[in-house]
C-alpha atoms as a PDB file:
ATOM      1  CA  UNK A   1      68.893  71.407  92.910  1.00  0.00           C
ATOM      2  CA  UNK A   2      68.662  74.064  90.353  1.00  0.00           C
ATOM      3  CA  UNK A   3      70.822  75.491  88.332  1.00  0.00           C
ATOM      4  CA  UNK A   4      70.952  78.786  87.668  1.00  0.00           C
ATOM      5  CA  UNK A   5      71.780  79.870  84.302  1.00  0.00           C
ATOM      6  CA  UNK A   6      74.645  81.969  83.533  1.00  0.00           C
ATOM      7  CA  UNK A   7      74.164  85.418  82.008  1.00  0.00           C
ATOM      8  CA  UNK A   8      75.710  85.634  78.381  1.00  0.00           C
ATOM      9  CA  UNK A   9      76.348  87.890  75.430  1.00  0.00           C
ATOM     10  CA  UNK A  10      73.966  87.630  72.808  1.00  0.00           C
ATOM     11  CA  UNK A  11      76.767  85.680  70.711  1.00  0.00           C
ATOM     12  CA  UNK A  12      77.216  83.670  73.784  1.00  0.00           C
ATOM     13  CA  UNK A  13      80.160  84.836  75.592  1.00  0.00           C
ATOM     14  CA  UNK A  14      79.941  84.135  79.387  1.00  0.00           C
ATOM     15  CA  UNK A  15      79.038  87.380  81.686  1.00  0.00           C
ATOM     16  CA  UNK A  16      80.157  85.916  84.683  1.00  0.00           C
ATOM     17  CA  UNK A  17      83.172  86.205  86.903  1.00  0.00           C
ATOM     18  CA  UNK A  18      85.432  83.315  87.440  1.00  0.00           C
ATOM     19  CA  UNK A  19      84.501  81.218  90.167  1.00  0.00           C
ATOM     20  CA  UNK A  20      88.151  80.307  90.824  1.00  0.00           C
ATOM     21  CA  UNK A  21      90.137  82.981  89.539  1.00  0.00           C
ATOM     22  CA  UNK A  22      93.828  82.845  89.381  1.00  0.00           C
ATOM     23  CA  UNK A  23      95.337  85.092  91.444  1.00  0.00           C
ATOM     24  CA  UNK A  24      96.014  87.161  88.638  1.00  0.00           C
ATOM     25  CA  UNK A  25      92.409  86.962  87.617  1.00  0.00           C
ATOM     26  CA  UNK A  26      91.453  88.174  91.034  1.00  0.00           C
ATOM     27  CA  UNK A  27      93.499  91.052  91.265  1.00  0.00           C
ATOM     28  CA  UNK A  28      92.171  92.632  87.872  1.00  0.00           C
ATOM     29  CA  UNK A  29      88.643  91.674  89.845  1.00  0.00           C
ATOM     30  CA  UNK A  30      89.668  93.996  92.818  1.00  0.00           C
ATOM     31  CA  UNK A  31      90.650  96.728  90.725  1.00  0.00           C
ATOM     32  CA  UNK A  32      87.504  96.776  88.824  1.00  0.00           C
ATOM     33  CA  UNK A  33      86.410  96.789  92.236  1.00  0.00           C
ATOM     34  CA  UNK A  34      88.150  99.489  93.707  1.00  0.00           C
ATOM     35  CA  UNK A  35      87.557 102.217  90.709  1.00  0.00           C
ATOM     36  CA  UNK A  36      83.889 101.027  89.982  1.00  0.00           C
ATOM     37  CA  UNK A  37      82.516  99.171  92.834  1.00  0.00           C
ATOM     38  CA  UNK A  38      81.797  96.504  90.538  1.00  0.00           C
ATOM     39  CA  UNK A  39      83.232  94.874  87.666  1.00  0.00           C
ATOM     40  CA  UNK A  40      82.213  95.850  84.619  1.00  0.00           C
ATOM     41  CA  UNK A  41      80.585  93.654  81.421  1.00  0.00           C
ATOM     42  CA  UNK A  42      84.088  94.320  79.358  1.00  0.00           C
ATOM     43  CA  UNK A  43      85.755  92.844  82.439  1.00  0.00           C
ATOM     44  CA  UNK A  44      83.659  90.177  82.767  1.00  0.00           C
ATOM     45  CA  UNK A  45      83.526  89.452  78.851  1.00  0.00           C
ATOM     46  CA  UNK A  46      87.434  89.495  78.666  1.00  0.00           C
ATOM     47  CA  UNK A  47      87.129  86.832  81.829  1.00  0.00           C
ATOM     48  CA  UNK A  48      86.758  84.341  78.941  1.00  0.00           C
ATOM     49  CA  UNK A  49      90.403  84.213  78.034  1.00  0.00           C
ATOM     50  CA  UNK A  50      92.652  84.830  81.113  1.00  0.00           C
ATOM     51  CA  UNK A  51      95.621  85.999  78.216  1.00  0.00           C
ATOM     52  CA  UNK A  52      92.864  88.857  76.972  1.00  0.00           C
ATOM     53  CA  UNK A  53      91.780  89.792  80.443  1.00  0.00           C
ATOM     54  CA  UNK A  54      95.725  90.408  81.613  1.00  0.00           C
ATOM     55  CA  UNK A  55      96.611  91.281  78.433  1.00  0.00           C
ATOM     56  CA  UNK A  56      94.093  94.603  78.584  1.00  0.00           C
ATOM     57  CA  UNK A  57      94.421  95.447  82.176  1.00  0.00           C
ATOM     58  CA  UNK A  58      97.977  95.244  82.099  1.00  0.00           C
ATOM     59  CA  UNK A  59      98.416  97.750  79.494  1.00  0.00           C
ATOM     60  CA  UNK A  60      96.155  99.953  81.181  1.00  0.00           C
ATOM     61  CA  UNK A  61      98.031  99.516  84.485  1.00  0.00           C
ATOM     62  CA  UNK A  62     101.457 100.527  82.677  1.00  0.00           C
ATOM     63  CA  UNK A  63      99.998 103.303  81.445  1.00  0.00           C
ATOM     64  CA  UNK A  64      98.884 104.517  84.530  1.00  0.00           C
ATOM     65  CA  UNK A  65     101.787 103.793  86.492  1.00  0.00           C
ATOM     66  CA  UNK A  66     104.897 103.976  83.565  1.00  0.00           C
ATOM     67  CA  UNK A  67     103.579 105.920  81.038  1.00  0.00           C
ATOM     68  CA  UNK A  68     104.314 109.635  79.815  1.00  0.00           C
ATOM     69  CA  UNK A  69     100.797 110.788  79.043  1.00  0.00           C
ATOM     70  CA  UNK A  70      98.282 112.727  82.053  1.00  0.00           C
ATOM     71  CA  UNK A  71      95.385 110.229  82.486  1.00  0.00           C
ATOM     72  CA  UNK A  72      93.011 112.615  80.902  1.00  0.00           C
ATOM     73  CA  UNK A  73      95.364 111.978  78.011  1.00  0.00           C
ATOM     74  CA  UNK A  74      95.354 108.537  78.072  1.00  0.00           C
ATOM     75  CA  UNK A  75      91.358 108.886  77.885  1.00  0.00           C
ATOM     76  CA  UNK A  76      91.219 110.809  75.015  1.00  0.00           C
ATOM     77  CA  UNK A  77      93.200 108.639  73.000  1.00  0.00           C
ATOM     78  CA  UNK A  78      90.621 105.681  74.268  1.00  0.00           C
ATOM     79  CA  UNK A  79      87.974 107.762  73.306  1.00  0.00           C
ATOM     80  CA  UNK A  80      88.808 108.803  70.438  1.00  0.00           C
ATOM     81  CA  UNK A  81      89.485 104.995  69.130  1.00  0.00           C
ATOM     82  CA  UNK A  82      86.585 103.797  70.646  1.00  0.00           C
ATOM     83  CA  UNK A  83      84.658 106.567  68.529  1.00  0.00           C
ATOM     84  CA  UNK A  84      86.517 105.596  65.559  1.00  0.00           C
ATOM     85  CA  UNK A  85      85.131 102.416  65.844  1.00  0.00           C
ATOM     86  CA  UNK A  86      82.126 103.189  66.580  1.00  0.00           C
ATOM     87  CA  UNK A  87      81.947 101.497  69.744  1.00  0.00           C
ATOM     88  CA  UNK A  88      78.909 102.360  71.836  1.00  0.00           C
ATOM     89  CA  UNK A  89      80.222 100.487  75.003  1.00  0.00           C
ATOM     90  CA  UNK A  90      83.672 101.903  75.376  1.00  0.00           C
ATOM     91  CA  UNK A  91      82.632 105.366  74.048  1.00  0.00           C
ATOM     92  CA  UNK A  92      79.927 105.421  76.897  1.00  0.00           C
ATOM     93  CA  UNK A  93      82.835 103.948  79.006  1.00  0.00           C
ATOM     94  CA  UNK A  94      85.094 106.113  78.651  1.00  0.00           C
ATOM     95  CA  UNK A  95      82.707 109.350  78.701  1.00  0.00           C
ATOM     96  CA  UNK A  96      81.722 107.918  82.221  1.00  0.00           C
ATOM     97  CA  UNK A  97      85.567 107.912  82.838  1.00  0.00           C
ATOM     98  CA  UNK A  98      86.555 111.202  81.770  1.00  0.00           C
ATOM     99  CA  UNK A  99      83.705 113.082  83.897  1.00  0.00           C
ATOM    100  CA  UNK A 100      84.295 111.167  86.779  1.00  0.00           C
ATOM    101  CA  UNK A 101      87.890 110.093  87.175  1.00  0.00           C
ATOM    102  CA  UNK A 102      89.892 111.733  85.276  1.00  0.00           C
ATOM    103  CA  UNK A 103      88.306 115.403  85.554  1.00  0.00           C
ATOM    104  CA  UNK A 104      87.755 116.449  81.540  1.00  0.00           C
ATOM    105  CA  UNK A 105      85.744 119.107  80.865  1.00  0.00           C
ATOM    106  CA  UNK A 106      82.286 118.346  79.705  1.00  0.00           C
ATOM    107  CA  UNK A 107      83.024 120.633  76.474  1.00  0.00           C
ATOM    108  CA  UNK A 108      85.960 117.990  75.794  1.00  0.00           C
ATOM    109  CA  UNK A 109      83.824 115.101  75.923  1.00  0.00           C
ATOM    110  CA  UNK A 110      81.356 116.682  73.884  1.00  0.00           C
ATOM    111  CA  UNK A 111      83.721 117.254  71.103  1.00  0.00           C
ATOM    112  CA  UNK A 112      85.660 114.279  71.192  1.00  0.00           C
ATOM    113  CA  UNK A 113      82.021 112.845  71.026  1.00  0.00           C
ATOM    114  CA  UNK A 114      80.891 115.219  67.653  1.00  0.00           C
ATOM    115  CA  UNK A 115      83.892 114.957  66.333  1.00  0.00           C
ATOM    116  CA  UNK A 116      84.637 118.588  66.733  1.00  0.00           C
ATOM    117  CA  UNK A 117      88.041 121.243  68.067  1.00  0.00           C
ATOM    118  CA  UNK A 118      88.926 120.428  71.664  1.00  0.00           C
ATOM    119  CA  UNK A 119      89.357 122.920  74.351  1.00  0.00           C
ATOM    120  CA  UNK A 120      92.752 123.460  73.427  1.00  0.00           C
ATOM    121  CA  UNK A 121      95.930 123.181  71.083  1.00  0.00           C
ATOM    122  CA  UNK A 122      97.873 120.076  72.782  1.00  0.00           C
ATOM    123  CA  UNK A 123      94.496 118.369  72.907  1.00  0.00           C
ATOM    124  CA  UNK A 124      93.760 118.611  69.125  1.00  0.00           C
ATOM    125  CA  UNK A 125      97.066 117.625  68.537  1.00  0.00           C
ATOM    126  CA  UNK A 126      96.869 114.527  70.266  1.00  0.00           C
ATOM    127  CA  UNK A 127      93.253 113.669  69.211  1.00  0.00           C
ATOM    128  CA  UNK A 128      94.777 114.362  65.309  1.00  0.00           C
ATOM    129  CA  UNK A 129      97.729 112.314  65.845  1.00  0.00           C
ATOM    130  CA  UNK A 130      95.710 109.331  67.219  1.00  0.00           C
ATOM    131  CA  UNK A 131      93.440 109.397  64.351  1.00  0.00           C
ATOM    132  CA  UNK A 132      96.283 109.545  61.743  1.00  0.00           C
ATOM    133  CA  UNK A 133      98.615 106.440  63.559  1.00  0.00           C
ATOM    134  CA  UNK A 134      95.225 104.339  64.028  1.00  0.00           C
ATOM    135  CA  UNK A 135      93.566 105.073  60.318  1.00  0.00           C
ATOM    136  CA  UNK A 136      97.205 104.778  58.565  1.00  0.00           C
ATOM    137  CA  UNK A 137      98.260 101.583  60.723  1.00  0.00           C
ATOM    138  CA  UNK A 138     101.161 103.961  61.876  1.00  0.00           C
ATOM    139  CA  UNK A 139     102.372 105.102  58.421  1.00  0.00           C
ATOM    140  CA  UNK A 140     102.046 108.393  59.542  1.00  0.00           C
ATOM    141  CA  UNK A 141     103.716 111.461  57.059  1.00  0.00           C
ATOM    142  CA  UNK A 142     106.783 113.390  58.885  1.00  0.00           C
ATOM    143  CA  UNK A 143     104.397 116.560  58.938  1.00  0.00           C
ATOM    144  CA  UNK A 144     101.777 114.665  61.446  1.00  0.00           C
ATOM    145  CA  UNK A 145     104.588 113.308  63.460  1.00  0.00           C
ATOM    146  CA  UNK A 146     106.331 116.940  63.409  1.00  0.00           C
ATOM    147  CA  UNK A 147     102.685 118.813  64.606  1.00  0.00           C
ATOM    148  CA  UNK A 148     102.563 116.286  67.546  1.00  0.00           C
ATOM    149  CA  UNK A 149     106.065 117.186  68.595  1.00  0.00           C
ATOM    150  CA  UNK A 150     105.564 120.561  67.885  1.00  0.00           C
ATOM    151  CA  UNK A 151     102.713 121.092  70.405  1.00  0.00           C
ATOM    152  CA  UNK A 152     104.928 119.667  73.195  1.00  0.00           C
ATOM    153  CA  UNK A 153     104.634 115.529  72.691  1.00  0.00           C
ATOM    154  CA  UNK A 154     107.946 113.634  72.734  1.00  0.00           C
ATOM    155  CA  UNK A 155     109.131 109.973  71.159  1.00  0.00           C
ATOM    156  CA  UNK A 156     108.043 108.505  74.252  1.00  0.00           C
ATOM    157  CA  UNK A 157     105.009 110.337  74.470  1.00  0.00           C
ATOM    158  CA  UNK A 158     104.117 108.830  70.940  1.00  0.00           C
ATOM    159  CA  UNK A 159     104.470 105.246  71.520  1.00  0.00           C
ATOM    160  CA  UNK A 160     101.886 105.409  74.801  1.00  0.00           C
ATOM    161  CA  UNK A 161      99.717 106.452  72.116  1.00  0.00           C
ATOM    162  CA  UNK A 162      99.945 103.226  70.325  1.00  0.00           C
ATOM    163  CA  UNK A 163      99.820 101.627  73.472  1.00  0.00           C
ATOM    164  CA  UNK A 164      96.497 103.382  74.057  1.00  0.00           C
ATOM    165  CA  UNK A 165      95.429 102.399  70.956  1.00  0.00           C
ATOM    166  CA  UNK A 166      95.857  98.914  71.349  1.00  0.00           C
ATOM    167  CA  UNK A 167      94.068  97.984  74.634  1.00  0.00           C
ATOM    168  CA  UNK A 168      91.653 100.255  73.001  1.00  0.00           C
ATOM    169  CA  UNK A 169      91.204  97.892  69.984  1.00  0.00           C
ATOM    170  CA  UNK A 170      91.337  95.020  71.956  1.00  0.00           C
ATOM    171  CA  UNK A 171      88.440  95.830  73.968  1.00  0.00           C
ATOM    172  CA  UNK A 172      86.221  97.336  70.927  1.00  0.00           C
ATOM    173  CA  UNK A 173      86.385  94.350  69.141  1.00  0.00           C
ATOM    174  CA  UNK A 174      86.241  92.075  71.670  1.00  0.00           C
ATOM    175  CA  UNK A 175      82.577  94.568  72.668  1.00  0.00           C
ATOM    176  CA  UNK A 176      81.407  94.577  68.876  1.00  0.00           C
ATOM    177  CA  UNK A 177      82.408  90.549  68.405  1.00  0.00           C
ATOM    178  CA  UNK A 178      80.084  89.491  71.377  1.00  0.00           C
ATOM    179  CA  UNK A 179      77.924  92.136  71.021  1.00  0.00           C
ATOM    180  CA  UNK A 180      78.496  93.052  74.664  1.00  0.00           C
ATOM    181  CA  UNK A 181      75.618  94.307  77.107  1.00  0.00           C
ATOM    182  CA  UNK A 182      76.060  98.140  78.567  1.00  0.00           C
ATOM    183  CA  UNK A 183      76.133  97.786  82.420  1.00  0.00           C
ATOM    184  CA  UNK A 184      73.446  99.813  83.985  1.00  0.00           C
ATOM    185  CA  UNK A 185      75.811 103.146  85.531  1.00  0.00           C
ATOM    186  CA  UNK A 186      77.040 103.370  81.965  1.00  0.00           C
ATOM    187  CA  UNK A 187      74.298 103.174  79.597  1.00  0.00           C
ATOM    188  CA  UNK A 188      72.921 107.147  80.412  1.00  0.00           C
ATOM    189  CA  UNK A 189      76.268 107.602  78.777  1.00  0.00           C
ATOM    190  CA  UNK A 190      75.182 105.868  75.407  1.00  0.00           C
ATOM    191  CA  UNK A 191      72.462 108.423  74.952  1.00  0.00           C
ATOM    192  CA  UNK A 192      72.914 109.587  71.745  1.00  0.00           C
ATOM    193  CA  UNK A 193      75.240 106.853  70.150  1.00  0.00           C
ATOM    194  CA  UNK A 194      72.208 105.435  68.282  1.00  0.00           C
ATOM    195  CA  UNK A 195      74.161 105.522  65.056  1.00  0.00           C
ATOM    196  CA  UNK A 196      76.895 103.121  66.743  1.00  0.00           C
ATOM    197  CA  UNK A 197      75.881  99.376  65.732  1.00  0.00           C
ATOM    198  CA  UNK A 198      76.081  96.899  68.103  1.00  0.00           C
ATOM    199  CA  UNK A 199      74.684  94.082  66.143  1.00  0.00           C
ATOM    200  CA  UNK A 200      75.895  93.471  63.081  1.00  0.00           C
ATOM    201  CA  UNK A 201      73.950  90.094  62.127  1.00  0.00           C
END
């Protein structure tokens, strides 16, 4: 009998689910599920290490569920990393998210996108303050951390950021170090990333 050969990443990462996922496994499969109606290429790249895979949606579920930040919030820190790093898959990603889950306005992703002023205040101040904790590895100057507490962010509210950050930079690097495929629903959102790199051979 033949066998059919599994899809991979161009570096040879495995695009496939588990066949016998943990239970753990299989409940990060059913949320993909529920939100997407299918899991996604990240989820199915991170499948390759159970610890990354947890590790990632775990951090996104306490964010959701514990953290101190609106999910539109939450998204524009992701976004904003994942444009830092010139990631074409979770920028699409999380454009895709922003429209359709999390309701941002089209002018918000746009910006975020050209690297331009948000709709408003709190926004820039969060997209500023992301960009100075990520790019200064969190040696941030008591003036940044003042303007983000200034335009109405707390202690609390700053460390979700870093949270943020850090399932963001988990899944850009795992993306750019497998040089991960776009699934189909997302890759309209990738139109006009064609400066992002996703093969750096």
């Amino acid at each position: 009998m033949e066998t059919l050969e599994k899809k991979k990443t161009v570096r040879g990462f495995n695009l496939e689910l588990q066949e016998t996922p943990s239970k753990e496994v299989q409940a990060v499969y059913d949320w993909y599920n529920e939100i997407f109606q299918f899991v996604p290429n990240l989820g199915k790249l991170l499948s390759n290490s159970d610890a990354a895979l947890l590790s990632y949606t775990h951090m996104q579920w306490h964010l959701e569920k514990l953290g101190n930040l609106t999910p539109e919030e939450n998204n524009i820190v992701q976004l904003t990393i994942a444009i830092e790093n010139e990631c074409k898959y979770c920028t699409a990603g999380h454009t895709l998210a922003g429209k359709v889950l999390f309701g941002s306005a089209k002018e918000d992703l746009d910006a975020l996108r050209s690297r331009t002023l948000l709709s408003n205040t709190k926004f820039n101040a969060l997209h500023e303050f992301t960009k100075a904790v990520y790019n200064t590895n969190g040696r941030v100057s008591d003036t940044v951390l003042e303007n983000f507490r200034n335009a109405g962010y707390n202690n609390a509210q700053a460390l979700d950021v870093i949270t943020n950050i850090s399932a963001k930079v988990l899944s850009n690097l795992a993306n750019q170090l497998a040089i991960n495929e776009i699934d189909e629903p997302i890759q309209p959102f990738a139109e006009g990333l064609e400066g992002f790199s996703s093969d750096y051979r």
